[in-house]
PDB file of N, CA and C in Angstrom:
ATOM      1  N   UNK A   1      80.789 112.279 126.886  1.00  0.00           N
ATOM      2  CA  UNK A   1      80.080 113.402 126.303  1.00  0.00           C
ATOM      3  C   UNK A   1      80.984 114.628 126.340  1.00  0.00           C
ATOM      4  N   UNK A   2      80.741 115.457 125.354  1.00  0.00           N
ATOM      5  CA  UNK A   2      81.869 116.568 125.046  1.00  0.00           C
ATOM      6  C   UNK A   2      81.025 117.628 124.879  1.00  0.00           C
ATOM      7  N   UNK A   3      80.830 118.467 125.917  1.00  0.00           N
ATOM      8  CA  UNK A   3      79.863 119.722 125.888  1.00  0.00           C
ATOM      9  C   UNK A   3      81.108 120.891 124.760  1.00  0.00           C
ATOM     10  N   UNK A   4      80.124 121.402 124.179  1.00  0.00           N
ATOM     11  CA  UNK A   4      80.875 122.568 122.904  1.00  0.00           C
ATOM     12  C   UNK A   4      80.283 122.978 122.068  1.00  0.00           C
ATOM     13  N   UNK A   5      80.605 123.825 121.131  1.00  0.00           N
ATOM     14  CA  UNK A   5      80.367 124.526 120.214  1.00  0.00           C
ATOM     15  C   UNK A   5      80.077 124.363 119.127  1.00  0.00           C
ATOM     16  N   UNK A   6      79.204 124.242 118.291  1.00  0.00           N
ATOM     17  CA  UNK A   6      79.065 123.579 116.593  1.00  0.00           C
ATOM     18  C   UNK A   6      79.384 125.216 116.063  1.00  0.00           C
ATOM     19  N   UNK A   7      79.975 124.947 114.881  1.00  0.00           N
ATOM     20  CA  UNK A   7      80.476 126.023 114.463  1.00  0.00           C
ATOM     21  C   UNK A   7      80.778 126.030 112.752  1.00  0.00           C
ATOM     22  N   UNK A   8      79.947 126.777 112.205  1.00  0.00           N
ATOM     23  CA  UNK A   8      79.610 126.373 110.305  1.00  0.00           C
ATOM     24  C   UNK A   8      79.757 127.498 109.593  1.00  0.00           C
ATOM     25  N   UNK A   9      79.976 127.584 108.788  1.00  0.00           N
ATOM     26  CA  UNK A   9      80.838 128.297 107.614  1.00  0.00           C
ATOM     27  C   UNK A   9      80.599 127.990 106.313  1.00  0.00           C
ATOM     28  N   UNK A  10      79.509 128.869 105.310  1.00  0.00           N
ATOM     29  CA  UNK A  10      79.287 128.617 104.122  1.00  0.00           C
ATOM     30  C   UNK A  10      80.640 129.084 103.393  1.00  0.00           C
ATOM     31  N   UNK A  11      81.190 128.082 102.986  1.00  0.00           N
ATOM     32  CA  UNK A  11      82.384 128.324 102.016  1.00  0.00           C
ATOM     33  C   UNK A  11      81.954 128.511 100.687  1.00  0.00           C
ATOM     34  N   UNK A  12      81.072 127.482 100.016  1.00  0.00           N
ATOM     35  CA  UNK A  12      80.855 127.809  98.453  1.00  0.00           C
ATOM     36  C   UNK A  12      79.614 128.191  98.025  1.00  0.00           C
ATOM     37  N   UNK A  13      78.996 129.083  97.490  1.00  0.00           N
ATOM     38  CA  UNK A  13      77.352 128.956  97.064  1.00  0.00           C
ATOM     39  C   UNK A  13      77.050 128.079  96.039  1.00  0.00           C
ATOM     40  N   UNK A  14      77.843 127.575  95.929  1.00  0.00           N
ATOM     41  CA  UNK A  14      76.905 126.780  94.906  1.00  0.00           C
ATOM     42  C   UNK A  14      77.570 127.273  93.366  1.00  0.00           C
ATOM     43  N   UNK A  15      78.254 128.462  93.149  1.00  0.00           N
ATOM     44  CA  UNK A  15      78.072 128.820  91.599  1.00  0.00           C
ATOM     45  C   UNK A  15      78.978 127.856  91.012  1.00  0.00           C
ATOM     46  N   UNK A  16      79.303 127.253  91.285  1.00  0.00           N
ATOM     47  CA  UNK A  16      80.288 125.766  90.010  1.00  0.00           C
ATOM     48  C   UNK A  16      79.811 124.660  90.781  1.00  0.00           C
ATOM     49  N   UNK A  17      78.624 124.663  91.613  1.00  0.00           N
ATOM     50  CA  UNK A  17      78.316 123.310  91.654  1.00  0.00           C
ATOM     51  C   UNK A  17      77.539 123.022  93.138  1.00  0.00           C
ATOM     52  N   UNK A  18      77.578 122.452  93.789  1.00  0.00           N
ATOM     53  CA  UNK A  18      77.042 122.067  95.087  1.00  0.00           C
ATOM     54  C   UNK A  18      77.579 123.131  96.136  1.00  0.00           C
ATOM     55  N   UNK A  19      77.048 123.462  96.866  1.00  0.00           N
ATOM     56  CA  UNK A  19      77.332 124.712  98.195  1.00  0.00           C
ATOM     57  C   UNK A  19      78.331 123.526  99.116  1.00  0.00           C
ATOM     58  N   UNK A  20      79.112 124.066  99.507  1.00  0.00           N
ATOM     59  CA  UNK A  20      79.956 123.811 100.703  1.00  0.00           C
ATOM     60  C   UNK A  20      79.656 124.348 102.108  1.00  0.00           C
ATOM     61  N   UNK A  21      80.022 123.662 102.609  1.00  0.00           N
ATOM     62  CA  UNK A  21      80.149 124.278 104.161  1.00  0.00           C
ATOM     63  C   UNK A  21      81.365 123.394 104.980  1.00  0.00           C
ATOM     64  N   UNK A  22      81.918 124.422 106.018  1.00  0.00           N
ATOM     65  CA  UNK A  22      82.967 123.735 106.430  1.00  0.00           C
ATOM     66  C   UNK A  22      82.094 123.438 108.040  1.00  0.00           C
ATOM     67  N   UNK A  23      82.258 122.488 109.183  1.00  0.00           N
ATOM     68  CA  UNK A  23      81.739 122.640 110.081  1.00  0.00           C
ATOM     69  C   UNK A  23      82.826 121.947 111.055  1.00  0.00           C
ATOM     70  N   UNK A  24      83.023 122.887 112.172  1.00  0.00           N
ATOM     71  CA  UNK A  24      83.535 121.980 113.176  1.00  0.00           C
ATOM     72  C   UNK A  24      83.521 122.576 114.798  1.00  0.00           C
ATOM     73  N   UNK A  25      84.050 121.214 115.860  1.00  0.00           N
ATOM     74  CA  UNK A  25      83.148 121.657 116.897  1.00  0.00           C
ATOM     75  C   UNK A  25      84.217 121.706 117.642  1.00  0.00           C
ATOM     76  N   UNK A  26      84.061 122.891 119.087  1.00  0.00           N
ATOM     77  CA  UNK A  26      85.011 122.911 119.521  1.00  0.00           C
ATOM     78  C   UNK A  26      84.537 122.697 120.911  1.00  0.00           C
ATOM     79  N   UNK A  27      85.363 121.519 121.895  1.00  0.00           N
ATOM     80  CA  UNK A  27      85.322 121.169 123.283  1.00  0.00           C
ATOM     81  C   UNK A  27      85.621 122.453 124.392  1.00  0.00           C
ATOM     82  N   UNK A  28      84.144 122.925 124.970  1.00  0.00           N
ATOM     83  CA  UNK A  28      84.522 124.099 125.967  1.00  0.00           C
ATOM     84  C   UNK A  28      85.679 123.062 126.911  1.00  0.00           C
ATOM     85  N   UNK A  29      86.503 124.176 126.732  1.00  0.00           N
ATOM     86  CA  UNK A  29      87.857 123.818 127.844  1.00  0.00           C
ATOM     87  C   UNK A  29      88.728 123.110 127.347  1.00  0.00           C
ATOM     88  N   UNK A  30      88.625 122.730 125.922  1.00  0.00           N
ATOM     89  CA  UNK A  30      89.917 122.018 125.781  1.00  0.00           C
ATOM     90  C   UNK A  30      90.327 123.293 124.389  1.00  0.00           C
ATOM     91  N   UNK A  31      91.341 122.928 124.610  1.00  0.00           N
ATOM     92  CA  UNK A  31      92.263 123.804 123.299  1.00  0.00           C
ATOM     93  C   UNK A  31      92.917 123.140 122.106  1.00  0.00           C
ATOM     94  N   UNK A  32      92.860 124.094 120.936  1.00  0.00           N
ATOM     95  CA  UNK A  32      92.735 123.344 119.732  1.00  0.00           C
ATOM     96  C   UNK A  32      92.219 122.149 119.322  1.00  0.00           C
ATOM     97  N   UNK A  33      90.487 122.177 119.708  1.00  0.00           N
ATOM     98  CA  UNK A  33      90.235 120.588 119.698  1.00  0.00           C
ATOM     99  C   UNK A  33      89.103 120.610 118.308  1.00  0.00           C
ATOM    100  N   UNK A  34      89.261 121.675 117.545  1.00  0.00           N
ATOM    101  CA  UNK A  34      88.377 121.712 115.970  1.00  0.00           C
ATOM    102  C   UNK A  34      89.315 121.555 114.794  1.00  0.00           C
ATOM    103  N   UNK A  35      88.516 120.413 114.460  1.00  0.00           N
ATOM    104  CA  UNK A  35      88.839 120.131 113.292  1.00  0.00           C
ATOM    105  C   UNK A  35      87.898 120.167 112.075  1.00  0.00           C
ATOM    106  N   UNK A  36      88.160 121.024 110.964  1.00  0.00           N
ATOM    107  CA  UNK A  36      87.315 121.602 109.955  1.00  0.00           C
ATOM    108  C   UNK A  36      86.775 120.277 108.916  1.00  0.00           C
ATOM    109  N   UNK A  37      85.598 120.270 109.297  1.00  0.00           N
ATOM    110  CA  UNK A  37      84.992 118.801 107.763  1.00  0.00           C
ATOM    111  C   UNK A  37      84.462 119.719 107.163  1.00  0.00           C
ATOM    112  N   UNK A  38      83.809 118.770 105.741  1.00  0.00           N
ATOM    113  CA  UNK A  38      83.889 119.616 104.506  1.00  0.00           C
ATOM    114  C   UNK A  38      82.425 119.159 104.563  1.00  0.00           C
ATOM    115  N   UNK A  39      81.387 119.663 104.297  1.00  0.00           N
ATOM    116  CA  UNK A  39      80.088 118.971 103.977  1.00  0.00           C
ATOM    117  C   UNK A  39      79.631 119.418 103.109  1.00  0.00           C
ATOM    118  N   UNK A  40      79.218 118.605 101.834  1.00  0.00           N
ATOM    119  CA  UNK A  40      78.808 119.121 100.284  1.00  0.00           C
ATOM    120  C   UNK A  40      77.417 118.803 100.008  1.00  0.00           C
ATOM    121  N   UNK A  41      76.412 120.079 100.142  1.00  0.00           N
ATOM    122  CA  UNK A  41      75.451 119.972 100.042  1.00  0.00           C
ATOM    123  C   UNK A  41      74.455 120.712 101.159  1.00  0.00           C
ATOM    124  N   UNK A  42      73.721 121.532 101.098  1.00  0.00           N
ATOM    125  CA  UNK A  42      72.571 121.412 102.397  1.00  0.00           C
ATOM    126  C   UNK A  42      71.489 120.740 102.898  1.00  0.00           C
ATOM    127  N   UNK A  43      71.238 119.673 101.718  1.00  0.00           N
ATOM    128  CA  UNK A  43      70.813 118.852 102.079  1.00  0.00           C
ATOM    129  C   UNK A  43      71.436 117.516 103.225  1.00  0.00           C
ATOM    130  N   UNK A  44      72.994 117.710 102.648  1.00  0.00           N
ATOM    131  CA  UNK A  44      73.137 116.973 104.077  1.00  0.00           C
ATOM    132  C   UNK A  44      73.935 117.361 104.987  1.00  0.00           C
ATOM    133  N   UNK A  45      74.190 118.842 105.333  1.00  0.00           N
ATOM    134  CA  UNK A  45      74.107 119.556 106.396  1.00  0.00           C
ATOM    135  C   UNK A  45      73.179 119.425 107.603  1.00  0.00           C
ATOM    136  N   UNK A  46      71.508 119.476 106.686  1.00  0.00           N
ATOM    137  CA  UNK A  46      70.621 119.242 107.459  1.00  0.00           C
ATOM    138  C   UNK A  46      70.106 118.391 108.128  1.00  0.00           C
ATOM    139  N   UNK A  47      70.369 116.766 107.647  1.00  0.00           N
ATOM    140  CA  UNK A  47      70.729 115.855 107.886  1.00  0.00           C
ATOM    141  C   UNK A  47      71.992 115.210 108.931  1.00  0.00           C
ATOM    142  N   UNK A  48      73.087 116.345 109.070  1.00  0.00           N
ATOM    143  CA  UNK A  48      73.774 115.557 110.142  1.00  0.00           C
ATOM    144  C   UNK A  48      73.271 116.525 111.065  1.00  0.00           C
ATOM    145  N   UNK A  49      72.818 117.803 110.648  1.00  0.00           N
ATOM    146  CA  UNK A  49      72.136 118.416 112.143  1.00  0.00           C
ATOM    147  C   UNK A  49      70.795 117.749 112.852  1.00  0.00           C
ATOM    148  N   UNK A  50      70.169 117.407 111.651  1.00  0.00           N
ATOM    149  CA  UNK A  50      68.670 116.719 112.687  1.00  0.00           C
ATOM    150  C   UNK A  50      69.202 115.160 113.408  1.00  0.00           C
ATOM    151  N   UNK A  51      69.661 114.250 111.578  1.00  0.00           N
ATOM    152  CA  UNK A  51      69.692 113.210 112.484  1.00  0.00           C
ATOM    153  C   UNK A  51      70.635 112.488 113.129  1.00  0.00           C
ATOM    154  N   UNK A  52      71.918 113.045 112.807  1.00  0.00           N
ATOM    155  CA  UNK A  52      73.588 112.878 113.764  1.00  0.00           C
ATOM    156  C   UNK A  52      73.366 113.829 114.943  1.00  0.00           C
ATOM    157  N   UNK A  53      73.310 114.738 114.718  1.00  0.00           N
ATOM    158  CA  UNK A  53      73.263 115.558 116.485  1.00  0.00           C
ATOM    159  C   UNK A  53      72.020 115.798 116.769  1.00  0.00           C
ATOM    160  N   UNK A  54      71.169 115.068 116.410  1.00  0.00           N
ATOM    161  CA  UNK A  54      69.942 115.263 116.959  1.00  0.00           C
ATOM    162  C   UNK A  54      69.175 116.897 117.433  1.00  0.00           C
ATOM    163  N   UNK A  55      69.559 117.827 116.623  1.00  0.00           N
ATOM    164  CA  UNK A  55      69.216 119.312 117.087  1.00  0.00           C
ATOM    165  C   UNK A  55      67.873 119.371 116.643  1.00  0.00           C
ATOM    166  N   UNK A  56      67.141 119.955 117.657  1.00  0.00           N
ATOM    167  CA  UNK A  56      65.859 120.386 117.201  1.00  0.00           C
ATOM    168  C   UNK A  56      65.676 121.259 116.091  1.00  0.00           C
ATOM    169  N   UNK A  57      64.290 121.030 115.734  1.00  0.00           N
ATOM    170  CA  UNK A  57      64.098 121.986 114.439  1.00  0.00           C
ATOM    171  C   UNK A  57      64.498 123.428 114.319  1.00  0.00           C
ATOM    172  N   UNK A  58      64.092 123.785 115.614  1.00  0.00           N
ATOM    173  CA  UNK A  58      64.307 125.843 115.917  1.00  0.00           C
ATOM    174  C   UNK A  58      65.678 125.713 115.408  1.00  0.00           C
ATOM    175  N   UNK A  59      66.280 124.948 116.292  1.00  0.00           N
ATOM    176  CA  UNK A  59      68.218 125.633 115.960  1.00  0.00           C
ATOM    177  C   UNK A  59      68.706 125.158 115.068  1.00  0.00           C
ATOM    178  N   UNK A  60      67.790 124.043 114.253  1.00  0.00           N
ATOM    179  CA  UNK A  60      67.996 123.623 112.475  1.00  0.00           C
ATOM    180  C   UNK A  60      68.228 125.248 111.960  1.00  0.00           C
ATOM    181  N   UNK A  61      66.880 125.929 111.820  1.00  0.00           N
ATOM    182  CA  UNK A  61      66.530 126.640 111.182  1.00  0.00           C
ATOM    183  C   UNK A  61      67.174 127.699 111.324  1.00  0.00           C
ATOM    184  N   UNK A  62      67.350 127.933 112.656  1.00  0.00           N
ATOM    185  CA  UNK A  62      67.941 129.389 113.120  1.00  0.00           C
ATOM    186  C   UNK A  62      69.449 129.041 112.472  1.00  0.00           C
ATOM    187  N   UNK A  63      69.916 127.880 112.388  1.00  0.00           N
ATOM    188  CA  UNK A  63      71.920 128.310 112.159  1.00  0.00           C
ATOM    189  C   UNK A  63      71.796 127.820 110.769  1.00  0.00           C
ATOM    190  N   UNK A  64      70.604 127.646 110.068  1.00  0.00           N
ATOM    191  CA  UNK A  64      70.754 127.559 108.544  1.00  0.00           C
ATOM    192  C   UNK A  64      70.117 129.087 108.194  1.00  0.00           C
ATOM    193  N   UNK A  65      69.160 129.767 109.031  1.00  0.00           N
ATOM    194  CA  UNK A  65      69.086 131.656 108.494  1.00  0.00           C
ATOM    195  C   UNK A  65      70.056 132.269 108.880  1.00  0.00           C
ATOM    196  N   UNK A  66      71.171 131.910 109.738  1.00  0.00           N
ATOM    197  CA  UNK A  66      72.249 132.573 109.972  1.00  0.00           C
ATOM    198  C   UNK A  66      73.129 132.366 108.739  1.00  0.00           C
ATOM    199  N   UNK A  67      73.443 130.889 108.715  1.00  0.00           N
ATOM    200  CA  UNK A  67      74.275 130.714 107.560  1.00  0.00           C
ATOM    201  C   UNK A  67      74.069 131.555 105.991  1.00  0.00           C
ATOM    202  N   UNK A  68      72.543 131.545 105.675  1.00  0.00           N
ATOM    203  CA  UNK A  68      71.736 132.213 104.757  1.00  0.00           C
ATOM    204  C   UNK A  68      72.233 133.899 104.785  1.00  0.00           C
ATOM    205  N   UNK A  69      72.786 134.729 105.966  1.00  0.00           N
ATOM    206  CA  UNK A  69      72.293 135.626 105.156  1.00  0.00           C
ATOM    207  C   UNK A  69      73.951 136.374 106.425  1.00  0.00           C
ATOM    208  N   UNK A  70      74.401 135.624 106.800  1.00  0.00           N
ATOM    209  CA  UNK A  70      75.578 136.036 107.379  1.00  0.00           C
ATOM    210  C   UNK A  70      76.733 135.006 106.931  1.00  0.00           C
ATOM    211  N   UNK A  71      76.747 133.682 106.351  1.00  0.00           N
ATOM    212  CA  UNK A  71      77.684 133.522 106.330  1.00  0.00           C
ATOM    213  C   UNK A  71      78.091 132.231 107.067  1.00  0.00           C
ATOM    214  N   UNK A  72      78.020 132.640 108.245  1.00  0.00           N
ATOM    215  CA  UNK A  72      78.730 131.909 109.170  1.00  0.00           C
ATOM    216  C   UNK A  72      77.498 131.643 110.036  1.00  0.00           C
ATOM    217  N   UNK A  73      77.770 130.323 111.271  1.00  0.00           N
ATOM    218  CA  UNK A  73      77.056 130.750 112.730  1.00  0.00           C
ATOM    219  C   UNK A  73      77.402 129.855 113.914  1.00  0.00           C
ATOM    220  N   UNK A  74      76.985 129.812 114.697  1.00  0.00           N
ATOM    221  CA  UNK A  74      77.058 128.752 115.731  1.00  0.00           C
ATOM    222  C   UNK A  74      76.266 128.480 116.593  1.00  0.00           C
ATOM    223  N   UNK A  75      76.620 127.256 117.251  1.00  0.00           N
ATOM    224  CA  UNK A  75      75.361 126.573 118.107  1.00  0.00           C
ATOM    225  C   UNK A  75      76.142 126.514 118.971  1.00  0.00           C
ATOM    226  N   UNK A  76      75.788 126.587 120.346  1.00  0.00           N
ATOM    227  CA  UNK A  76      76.651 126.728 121.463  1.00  0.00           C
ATOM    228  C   UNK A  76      75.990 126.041 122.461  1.00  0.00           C
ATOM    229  N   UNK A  77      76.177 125.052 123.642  1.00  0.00           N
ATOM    230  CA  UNK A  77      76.013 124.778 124.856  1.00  0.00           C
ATOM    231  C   UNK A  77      75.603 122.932 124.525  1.00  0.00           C
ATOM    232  N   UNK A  78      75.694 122.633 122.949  1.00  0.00           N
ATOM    233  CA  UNK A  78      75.716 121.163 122.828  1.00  0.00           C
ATOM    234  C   UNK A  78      76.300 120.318 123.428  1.00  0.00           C
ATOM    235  N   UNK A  79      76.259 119.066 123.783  1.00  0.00           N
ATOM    236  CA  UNK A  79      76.496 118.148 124.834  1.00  0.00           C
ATOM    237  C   UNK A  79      76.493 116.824 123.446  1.00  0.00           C
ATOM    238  N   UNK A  80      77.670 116.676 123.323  1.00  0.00           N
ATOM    239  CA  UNK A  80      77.668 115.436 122.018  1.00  0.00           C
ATOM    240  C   UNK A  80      78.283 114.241 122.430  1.00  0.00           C
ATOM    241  N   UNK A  81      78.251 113.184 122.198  1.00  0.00           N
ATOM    242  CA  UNK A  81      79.066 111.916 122.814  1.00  0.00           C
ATOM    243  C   UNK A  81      80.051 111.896 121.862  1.00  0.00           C
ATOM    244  N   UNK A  82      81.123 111.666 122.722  1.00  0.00           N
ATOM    245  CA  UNK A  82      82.430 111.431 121.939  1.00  0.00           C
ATOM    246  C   UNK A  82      82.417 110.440 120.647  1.00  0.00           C
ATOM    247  N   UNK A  83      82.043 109.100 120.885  1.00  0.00           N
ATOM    248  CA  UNK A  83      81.640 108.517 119.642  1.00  0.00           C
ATOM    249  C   UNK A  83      81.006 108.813 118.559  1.00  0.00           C
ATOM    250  N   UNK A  84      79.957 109.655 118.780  1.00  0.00           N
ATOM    251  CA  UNK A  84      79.598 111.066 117.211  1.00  0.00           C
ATOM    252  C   UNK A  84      80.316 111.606 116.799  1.00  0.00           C
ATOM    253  N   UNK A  85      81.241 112.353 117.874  1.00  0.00           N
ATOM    254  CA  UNK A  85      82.008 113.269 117.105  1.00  0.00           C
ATOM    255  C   UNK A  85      83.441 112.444 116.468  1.00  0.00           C
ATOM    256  N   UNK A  86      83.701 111.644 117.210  1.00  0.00           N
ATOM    257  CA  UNK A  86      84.568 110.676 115.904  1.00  0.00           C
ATOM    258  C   UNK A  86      83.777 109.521 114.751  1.00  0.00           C
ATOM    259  N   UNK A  87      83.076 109.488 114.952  1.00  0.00           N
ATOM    260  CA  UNK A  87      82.049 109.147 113.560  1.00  0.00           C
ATOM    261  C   UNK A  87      82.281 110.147 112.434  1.00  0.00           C
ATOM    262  N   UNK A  88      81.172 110.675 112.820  1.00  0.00           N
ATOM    263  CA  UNK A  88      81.292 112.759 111.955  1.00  0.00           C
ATOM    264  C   UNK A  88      82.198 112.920 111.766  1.00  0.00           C
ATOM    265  N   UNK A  89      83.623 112.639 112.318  1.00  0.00           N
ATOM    266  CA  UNK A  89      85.319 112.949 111.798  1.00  0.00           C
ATOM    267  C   UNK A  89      84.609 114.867 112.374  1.00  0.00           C
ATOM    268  N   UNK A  90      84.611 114.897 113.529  1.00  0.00           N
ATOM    269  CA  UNK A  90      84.742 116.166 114.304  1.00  0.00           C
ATOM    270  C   UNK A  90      86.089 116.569 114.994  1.00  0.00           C
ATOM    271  N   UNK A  91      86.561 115.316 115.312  1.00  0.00           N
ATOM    272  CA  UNK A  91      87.291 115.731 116.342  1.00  0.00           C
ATOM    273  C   UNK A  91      88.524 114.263 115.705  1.00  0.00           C
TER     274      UNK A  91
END
């Protein structure tokens, strides 16, 4: 398990096509350990947040109104198993 940071970034809105987001997670205590994926769509943004990292609904919502109206956001104090995050191509 790799306690860290989820960390997302609306790159495209959408105006030529599907919204982007870049997302990646970083291991408290290890260095340079994020690596940026590309996820096309919010529909399945939302989808690797509910059902790949299993995040509850609140912090669904809360780092998709962050994303909404700042941009950017993060989730902090996650506890992910290493085998997700090389699934997901996180790490």
């Amino acid at each position: 398990m790799s306690l860290g940071t989820l960390q997302m970034a609306w790159i495209n809105k959408g105006e030529n096509g599907e919204e982007q987001y870049h997302v990646m997670y970083g291991i408290d205590g290890a260095e340079r350990t994020m690596k940026a994926r590309s996820i096309h769509g919010r529909g399945v943004l939302t989808a690797i947040l509910t059902s790949d990292l299993h995040l509850v609904t609140e912090r669904v919502n809360k780092a998709l109104d962050d994303l909404e109206s700042l941009g950017t956001c993060s989730v902090t104090g996650l506890n992910i198993p290493d085998a997700d995050l090389k699934r997901l191509d996180l790490v």
